[in-house]
C-alpha atoms as a PDB file:
ATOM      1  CA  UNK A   1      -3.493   8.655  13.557  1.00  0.00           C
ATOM      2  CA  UNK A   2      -6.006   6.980  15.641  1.00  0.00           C
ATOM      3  CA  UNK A   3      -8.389   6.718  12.173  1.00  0.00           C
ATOM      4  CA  UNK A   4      -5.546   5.356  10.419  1.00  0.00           C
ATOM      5  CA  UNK A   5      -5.612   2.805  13.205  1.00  0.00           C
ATOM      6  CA  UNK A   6      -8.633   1.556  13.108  1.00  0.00           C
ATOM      7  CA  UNK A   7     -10.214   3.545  16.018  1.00  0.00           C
ATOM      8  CA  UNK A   8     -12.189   6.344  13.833  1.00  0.00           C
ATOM      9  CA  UNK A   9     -14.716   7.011  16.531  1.00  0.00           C
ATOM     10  CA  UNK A  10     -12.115   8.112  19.182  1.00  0.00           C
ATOM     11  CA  UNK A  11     -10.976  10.262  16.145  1.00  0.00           C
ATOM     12  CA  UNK A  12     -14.224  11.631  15.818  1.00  0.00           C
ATOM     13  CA  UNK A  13     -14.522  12.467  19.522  1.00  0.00           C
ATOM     14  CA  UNK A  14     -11.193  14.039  19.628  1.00  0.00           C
ATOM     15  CA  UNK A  15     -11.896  16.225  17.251  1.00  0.00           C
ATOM     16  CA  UNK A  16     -15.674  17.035  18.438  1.00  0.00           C
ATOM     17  CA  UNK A  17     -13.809  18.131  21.543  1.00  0.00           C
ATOM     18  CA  UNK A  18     -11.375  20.382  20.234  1.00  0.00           C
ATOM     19  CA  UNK A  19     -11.597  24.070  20.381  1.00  0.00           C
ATOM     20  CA  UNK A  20     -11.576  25.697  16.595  1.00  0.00           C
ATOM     21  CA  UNK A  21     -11.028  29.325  15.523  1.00  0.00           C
ATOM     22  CA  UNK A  22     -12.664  30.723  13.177  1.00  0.00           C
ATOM     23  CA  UNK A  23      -9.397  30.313  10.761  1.00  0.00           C
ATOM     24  CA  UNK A  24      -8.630  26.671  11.511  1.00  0.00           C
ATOM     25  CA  UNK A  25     -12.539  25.265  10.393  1.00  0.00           C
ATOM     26  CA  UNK A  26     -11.721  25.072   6.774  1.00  0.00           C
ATOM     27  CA  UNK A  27      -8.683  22.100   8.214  1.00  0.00           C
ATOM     28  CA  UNK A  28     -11.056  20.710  10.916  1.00  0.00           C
ATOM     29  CA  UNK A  29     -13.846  20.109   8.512  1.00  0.00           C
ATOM     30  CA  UNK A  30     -11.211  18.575   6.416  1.00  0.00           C
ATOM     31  CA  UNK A  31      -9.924  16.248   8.736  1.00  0.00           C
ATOM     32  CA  UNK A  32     -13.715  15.053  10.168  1.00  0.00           C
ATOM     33  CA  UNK A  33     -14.217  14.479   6.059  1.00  0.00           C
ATOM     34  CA  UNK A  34     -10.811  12.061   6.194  1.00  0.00           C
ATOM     35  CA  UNK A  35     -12.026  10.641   9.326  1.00  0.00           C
ATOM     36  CA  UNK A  36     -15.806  10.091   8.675  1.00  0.00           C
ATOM     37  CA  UNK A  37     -14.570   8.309   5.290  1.00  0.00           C
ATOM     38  CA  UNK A  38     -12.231   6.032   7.520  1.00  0.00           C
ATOM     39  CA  UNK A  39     -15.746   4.656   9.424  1.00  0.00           C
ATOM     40  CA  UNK A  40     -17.343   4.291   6.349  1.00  0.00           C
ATOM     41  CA  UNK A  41     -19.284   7.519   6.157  1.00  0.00           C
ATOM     42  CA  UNK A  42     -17.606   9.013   3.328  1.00  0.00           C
ATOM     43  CA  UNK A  43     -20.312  10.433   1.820  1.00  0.00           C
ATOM     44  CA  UNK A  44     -21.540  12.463   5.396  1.00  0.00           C
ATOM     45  CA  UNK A  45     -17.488  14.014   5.331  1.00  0.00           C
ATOM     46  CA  UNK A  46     -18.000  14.725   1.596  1.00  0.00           C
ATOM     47  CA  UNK A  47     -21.589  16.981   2.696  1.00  0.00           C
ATOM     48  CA  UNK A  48     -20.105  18.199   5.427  1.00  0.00           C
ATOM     49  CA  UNK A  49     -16.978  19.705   2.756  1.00  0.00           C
ATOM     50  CA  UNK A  50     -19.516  20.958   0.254  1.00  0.00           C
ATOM     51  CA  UNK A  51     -21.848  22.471   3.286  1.00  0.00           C
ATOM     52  CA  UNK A  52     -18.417  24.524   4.571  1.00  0.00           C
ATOM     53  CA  UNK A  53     -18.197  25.487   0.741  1.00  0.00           C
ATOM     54  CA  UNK A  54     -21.357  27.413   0.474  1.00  0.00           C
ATOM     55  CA  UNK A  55     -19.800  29.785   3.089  1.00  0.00           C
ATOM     56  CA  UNK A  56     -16.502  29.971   1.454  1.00  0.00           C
ATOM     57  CA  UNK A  57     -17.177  29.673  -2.302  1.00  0.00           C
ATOM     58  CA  UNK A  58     -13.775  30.626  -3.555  1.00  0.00           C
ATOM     59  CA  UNK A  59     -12.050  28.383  -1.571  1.00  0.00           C
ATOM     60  CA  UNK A  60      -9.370  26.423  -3.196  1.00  0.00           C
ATOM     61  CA  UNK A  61      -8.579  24.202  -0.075  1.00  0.00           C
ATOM     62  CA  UNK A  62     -12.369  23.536   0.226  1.00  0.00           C
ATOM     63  CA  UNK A  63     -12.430  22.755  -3.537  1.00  0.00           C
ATOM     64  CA  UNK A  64      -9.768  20.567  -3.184  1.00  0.00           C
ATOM     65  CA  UNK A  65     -10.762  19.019   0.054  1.00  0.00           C
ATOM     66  CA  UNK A  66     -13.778  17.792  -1.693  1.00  0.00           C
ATOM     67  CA  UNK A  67     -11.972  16.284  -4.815  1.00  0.00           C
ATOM     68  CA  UNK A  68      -9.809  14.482  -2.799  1.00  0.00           C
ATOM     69  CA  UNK A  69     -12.161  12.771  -0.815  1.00  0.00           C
ATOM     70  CA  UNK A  70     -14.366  11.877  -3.623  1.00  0.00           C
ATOM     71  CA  UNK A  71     -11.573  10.634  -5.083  1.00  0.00           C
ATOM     72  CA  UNK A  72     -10.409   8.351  -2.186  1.00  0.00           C
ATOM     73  CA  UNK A  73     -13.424   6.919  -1.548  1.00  0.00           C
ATOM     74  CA  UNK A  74     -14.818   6.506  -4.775  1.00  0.00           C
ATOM     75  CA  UNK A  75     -17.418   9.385  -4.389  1.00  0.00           C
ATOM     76  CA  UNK A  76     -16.803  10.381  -8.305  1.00  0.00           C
ATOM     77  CA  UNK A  77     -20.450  11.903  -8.448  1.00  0.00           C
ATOM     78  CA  UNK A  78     -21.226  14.412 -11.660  1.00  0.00           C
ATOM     79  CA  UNK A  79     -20.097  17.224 -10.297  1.00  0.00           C
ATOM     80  CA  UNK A  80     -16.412  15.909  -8.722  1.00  0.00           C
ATOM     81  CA  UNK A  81     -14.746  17.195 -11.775  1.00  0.00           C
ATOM     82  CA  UNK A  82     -16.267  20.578 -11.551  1.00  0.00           C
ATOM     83  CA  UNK A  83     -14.798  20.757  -7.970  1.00  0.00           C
ATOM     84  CA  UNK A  84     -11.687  20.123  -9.066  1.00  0.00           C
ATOM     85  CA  UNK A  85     -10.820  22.182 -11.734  1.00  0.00           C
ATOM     86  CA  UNK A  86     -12.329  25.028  -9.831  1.00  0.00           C
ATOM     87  CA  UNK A  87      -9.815  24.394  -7.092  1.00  0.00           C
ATOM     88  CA  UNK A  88      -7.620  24.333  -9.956  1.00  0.00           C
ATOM     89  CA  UNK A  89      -8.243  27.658 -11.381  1.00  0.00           C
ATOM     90  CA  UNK A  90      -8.597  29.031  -7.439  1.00  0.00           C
ATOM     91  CA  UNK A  91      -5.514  28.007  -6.159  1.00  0.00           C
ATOM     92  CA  UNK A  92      -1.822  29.594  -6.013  1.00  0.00           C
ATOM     93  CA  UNK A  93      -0.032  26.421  -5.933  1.00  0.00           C
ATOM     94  CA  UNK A  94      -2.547  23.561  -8.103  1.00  0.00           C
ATOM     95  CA  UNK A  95      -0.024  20.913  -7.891  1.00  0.00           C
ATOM     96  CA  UNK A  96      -1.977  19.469  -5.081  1.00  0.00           C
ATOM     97  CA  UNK A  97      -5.255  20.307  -6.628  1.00  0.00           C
ATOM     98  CA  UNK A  98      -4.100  18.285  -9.781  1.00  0.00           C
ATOM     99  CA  UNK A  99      -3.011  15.521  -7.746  1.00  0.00           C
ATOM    100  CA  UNK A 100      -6.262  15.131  -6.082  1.00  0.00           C
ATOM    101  CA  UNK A 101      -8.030  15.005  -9.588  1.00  0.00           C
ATOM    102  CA  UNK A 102      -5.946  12.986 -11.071  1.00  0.00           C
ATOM    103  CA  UNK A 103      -7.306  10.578  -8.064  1.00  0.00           C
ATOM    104  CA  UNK A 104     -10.669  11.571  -9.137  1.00  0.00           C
ATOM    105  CA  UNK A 105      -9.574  10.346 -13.301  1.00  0.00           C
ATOM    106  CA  UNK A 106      -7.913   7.438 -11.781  1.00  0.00           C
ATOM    107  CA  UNK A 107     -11.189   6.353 -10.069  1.00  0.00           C
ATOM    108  CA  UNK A 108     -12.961   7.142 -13.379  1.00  0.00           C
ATOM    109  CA  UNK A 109     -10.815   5.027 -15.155  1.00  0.00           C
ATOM    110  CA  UNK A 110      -9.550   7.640 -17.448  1.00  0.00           C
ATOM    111  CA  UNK A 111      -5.984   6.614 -16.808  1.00  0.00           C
ATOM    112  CA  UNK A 112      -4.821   9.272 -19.532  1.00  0.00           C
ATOM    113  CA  UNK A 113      -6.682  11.960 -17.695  1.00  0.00           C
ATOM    114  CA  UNK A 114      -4.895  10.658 -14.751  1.00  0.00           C
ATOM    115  CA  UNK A 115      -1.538  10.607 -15.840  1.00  0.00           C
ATOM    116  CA  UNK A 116      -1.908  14.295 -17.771  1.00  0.00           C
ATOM    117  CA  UNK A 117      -2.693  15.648 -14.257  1.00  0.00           C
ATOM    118  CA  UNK A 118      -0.224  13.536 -12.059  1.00  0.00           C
ATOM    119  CA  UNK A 119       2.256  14.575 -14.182  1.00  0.00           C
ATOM    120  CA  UNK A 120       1.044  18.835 -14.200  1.00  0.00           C
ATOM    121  CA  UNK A 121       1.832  18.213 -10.572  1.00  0.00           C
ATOM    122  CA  UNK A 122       5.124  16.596 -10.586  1.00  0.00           C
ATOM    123  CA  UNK A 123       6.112  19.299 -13.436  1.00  0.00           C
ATOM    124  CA  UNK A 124       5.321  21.960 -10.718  1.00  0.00           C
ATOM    125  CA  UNK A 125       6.644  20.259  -7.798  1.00  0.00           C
ATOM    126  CA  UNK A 126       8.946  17.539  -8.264  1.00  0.00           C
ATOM    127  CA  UNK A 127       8.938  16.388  -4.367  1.00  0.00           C
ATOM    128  CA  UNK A 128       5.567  15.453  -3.974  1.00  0.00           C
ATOM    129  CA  UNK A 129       6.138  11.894  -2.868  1.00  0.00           C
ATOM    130  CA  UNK A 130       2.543  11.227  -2.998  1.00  0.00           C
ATOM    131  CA  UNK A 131       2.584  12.002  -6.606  1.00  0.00           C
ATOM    132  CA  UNK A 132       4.748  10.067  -7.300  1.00  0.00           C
ATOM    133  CA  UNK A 133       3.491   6.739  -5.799  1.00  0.00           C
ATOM    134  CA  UNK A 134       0.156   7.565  -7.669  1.00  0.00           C
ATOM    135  CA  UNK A 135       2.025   8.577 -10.867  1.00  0.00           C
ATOM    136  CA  UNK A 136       3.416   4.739 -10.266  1.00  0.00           C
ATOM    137  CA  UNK A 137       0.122   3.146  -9.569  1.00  0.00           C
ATOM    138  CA  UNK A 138      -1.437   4.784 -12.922  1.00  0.00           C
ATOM    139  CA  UNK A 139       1.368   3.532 -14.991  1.00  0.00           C
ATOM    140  CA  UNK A 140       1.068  -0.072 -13.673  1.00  0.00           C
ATOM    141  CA  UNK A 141      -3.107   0.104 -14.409  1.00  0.00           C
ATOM    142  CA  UNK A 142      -1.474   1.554 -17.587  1.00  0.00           C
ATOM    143  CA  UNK A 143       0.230  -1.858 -18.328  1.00  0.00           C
ATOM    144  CA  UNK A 144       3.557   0.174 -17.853  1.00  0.00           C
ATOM    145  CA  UNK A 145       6.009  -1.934 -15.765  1.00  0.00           C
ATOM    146  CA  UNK A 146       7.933   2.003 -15.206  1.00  0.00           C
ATOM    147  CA  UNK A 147       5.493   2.191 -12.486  1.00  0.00           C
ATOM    148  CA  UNK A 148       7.387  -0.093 -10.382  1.00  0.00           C
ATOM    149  CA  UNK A 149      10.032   2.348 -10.313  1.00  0.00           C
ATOM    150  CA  UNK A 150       8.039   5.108 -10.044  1.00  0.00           C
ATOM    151  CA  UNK A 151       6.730   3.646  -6.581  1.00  0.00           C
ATOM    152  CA  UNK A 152       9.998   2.725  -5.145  1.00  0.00           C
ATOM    153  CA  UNK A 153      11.190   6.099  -5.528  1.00  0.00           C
ATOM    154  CA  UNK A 154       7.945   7.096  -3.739  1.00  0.00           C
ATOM    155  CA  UNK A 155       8.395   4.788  -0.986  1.00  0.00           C
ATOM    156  CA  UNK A 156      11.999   5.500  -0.438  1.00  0.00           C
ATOM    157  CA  UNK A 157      10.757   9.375   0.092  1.00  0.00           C
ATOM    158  CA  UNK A 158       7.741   8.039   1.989  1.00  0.00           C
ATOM    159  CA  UNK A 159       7.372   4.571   3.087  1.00  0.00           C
ATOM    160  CA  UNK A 160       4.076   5.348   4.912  1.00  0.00           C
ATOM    161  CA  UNK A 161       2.487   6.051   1.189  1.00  0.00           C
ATOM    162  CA  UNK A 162       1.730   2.113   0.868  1.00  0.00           C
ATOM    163  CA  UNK A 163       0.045   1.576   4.192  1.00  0.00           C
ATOM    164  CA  UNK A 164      -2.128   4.982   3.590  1.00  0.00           C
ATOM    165  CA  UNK A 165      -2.969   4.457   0.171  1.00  0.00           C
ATOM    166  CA  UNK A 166      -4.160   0.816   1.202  1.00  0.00           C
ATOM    167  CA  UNK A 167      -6.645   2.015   3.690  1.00  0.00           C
ATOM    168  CA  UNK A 168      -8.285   3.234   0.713  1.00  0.00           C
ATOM    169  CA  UNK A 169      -7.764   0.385  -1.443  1.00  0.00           C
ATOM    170  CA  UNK A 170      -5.057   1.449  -3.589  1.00  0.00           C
ATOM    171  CA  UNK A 171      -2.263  -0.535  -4.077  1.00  0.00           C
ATOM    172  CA  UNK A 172       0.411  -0.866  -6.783  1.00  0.00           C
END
Protein backbone atom coordinates (compact mmCIF):
# COMPACT_ATOMS: atom_id res chain seq x y z
CA UNK A 1 0.00 0.00 0.00
CA UNK A 2 2.53 2.53 0.80
CA UNK A 3 4.24 1.70 -2.97
CA UNK A 4 0.96 2.07 -4.44
CA UNK A 5 1.10 5.46 -2.79
CA UNK A 6 3.83 6.84 -3.95
CA UNK A 7 6.16 6.21 -0.94
CA UNK A 8 8.15 2.98 -2.38
CA UNK A 9 11.17 3.57 -0.22
CA UNK A 10 9.25 3.31 3.13
CA UNK A 11 7.97 0.10 1.34
CA UNK A 12 11.29 -1.01 0.83
CA UNK A 13 12.32 -0.39 4.44
CA UNK A 14 9.34 -2.09 5.78
CA UNK A 15 9.97 -4.93 4.22
CA UNK A 16 13.97 -4.92 4.78
CA UNK A 17 12.84 -4.95 8.40
CA UNK A 18 10.61 -7.72 8.49
CA UNK A 19 11.42 -11.06 9.85
CA UNK A 20 11.02 -13.97 6.96
CA UNK A 21 10.87 -17.77 7.35
CA UNK A 22 12.29 -19.79 5.34
CA UNK A 23 8.65 -20.58 3.68
CA UNK A 24 7.46 -16.99 3.27
CA UNK A 25 10.86 -15.78 0.93
CA UNK A 26 9.43 -17.00 -2.27
CA UNK A 27 6.25 -13.98 -1.34
CA UNK A 28 8.80 -11.49 0.15
CA UNK A 29 11.02 -11.59 -2.84
CA UNK A 30 7.87 -11.16 -4.73
CA UNK A 31 6.64 -8.26 -3.14
CA UNK A 32 10.38 -6.31 -3.05
CA UNK A 33 10.10 -7.25 -7.11
CA UNK A 34 6.43 -5.25 -7.10
CA UNK A 35 7.91 -2.68 -4.98
CA UNK A 36 11.40 -2.09 -6.57
CA UNK A 37 9.36 -1.80 -10.02
CA UNK A 38 7.10 0.94 -8.27
CA UNK A 39 10.62 3.21 -7.75
CA UNK A 40 11.61 2.55 -11.02
CA UNK A 41 13.97 -0.35 -10.49
CA UNK A 42 12.10 -2.92 -12.21
CA UNK A 43 14.70 -4.56 -13.67
CA UNK A 44 16.81 -5.01 -9.96
CA UNK A 45 13.09 -6.81 -8.63
CA UNK A 46 13.08 -8.81 -11.90
CA UNK A 47 17.11 -10.19 -10.88
CA UNK A 48 16.31 -10.43 -7.65
CA UNK A 49 13.05 -13.07 -8.91
CA UNK A 50 15.30 -14.94 -11.30
CA UNK A 51 18.31 -15.03 -8.50
CA UNK A 52 15.50 -16.74 -5.89
CA UNK A 53 14.80 -19.07 -9.01
CA UNK A 54 18.13 -20.68 -9.26
CA UNK A 55 17.42 -22.04 -5.72
CA UNK A 56 13.96 -23.10 -6.45
CA UNK A 57 13.95 -24.15 -10.13
CA UNK A 58 10.58 -25.78 -10.23
CA UNK A 59 8.88 -23.12 -8.82
CA UNK A 60 5.70 -22.13 -10.42
CA UNK A 61 5.10 -18.99 -8.17
CA UNK A 62 8.74 -17.94 -8.92
CA UNK A 63 8.05 -18.61 -12.65
CA UNK A 64 5.18 -16.67 -12.52
CA UNK A 65 6.44 -13.96 -10.30
CA UNK A 66 8.90 -13.22 -12.96
CA UNK A 67 6.39 -13.13 -15.95
CA UNK A 68 4.33 -10.90 -14.28
CA UNK A 69 6.69 -8.38 -13.55
CA UNK A 70 8.23 -8.41 -16.89
CA UNK A 71 5.07 -8.03 -18.07
CA UNK A 72 4.07 -4.95 -15.96
CA UNK A 73 6.89 -3.13 -16.51
CA UNK A 74 7.65 -3.82 -19.90
CA UNK A 75 10.69 -6.12 -19.10
CA UNK A 76 9.59 -8.54 -22.20
CA UNK A 77 13.36 -9.70 -22.58
CA UNK A 78 13.97 -13.14 -24.81
CA UNK A 79 13.53 -15.33 -22.36
CA UNK A 80 10.00 -13.85 -20.59
CA UNK A 81 8.07 -16.31 -22.59
CA UNK A 82 10.12 -19.23 -21.54
CA UNK A 83 9.31 -18.19 -17.89
CA UNK A 84 6.00 -18.27 -18.45
CA UNK A 85 5.03 -21.24 -20.00
CA UNK A 86 7.26 -23.04 -17.60
CA UNK A 87 5.17 -21.66 -14.78
CA UNK A 88 2.54 -22.84 -16.95
CA UNK A 89 3.43 -26.39 -17.24
CA UNK A 90 4.64 -26.18 -13.24
CA UNK A 91 1.69 -25.02 -11.77
CA UNK A 92 -1.63 -26.75 -10.31
CA UNK A 93 -3.85 -23.93 -10.95
CA UNK A 94 -2.21 -21.87 -14.46
CA UNK A 95 -5.04 -19.56 -14.64
CA UNK A 96 -2.90 -17.02 -12.99
CA UNK A 97 0.17 -18.09 -14.80
CA UNK A 98 -1.80 -17.48 -18.14
CA UNK A 99 -2.95 -14.26 -17.01
CA UNK A 100 0.44 -13.01 -16.30
CA UNK A 101 1.55 -14.04 -19.93
CA UNK A 102 -1.04 -12.89 -21.54
CA UNK A 103 0.42 -9.44 -19.91
CA UNK A 104 3.67 -10.47 -21.26
CA UNK A 105 1.72 -10.97 -25.26
CA UNK A 106 -0.10 -7.86 -24.52
CA UNK A 107 3.21 -5.94 -24.02
CA UNK A 108 4.50 -7.74 -27.15
CA UNK A 109 1.79 -6.62 -29.05
CA UNK A 110 0.58 -10.00 -29.98
CA UNK A 111 -2.94 -9.11 -29.00
CA UNK A 112 -4.11 -12.68 -30.32
CA UNK A 113 -1.58 -14.33 -28.11
CA UNK A 114 -3.03 -12.19 -25.49
CA UNK A 115 -6.49 -12.83 -25.79
CA UNK A 116 -5.88 -16.92 -26.36
CA UNK A 117 -4.32 -16.81 -22.85
CA UNK A 118 -6.69 -14.25 -21.05
CA UNK A 119 -9.29 -16.21 -22.10
CA UNK A 120 -7.45 -20.05 -20.90
CA UNK A 121 -7.71 -18.20 -17.64
CA UNK A 122 -11.17 -16.99 -17.51
CA UNK A 123 -12.19 -20.63 -18.97
CA UNK A 124 -10.55 -22.02 -15.74
CA UNK A 125 -11.62 -19.48 -13.38
CA UNK A 126 -14.36 -17.33 -14.26
CA UNK A 127 -13.88 -14.83 -11.09
CA UNK A 128 -10.68 -13.53 -11.77
CA UNK A 129 -11.61 -9.88 -11.86
CA UNK A 130 -8.23 -9.00 -12.97
CA UNK A 131 -8.75 -11.06 -16.00
CA UNK A 132 -11.27 -9.70 -16.84
CA UNK A 133 -10.32 -5.96 -16.88
CA UNK A 134 -7.25 -7.14 -19.01
CA UNK A 135 -9.45 -9.41 -21.19
CA UNK A 136 -11.30 -5.76 -21.68
CA UNK A 137 -8.22 -3.75 -22.28
CA UNK A 138 -7.01 -6.37 -25.11
CA UNK A 139 -10.28 -6.21 -26.85
CA UNK A 140 -10.33 -2.36 -26.95
CA UNK A 141 -6.36 -2.44 -28.44
CA UNK A 142 -8.25 -5.10 -30.50
CA UNK A 143 -10.56 -2.36 -32.00
CA UNK A 144 -13.41 -4.34 -30.16
CA UNK A 145 -15.77 -1.83 -28.46
CA UNK A 146 -16.94 -5.43 -26.18
CA UNK A 147 -14.09 -4.39 -24.15
CA UNK A 148 -15.94 -1.66 -22.61
CA UNK A 149 -18.12 -4.12 -21.15
CA UNK A 150 -15.71 -6.41 -20.37
CA UNK A 151 -14.08 -3.66 -17.98
CA UNK A 152 -17.17 -2.56 -16.30
CA UNK A 153 -17.87 -5.92 -15.23
CA UNK A 154 -14.26 -5.91 -13.94
CA UNK A 155 -14.60 -2.80 -12.12
CA UNK A 156 -17.90 -3.56 -10.61
CA UNK A 157 -16.00 -6.84 -9.05
CA UNK A 158 -12.96 -4.65 -8.42
CA UNK A 159 -12.96 -1.00 -8.69
CA UNK A 160 -9.32 -0.77 -7.45
CA UNK A 161 -8.29 -2.66 -10.95
CA UNK A 162 -8.21 0.93 -12.76
CA UNK A 163 -6.10 2.79 -10.26
CA UNK A 164 -3.56 -0.40 -10.09
CA UNK A 165 -3.39 -1.10 -13.58
CA UNK A 166 -2.62 2.75 -14.15
CA UNK A 167 0.40 2.77 -11.98
CA UNK A 168 1.69 0.68 -14.63
CA UNK A 169 0.38 2.48 -17.47
CA UNK A 170 -2.45 0.47 -18.50
CA UNK A 171 -5.56 1.89 -19.04
CA UNK A 172 -8.66 0.97 -21.06
Amino acid sequence: MLARSGRPAEALDLIDLLPVSDDEIDGMTYARAIVLGLAGRAEEGRTELTERLEQRSDSASLLNAICWVSGLHELVLDDTLDYCTRGIERSGNPANVLDSRAMVHFRRGDMSAALEDIDAALKLNPELAASRYLRGVILLAMGDDSGNDQVQMALRQAPELKDHYALYGIKP
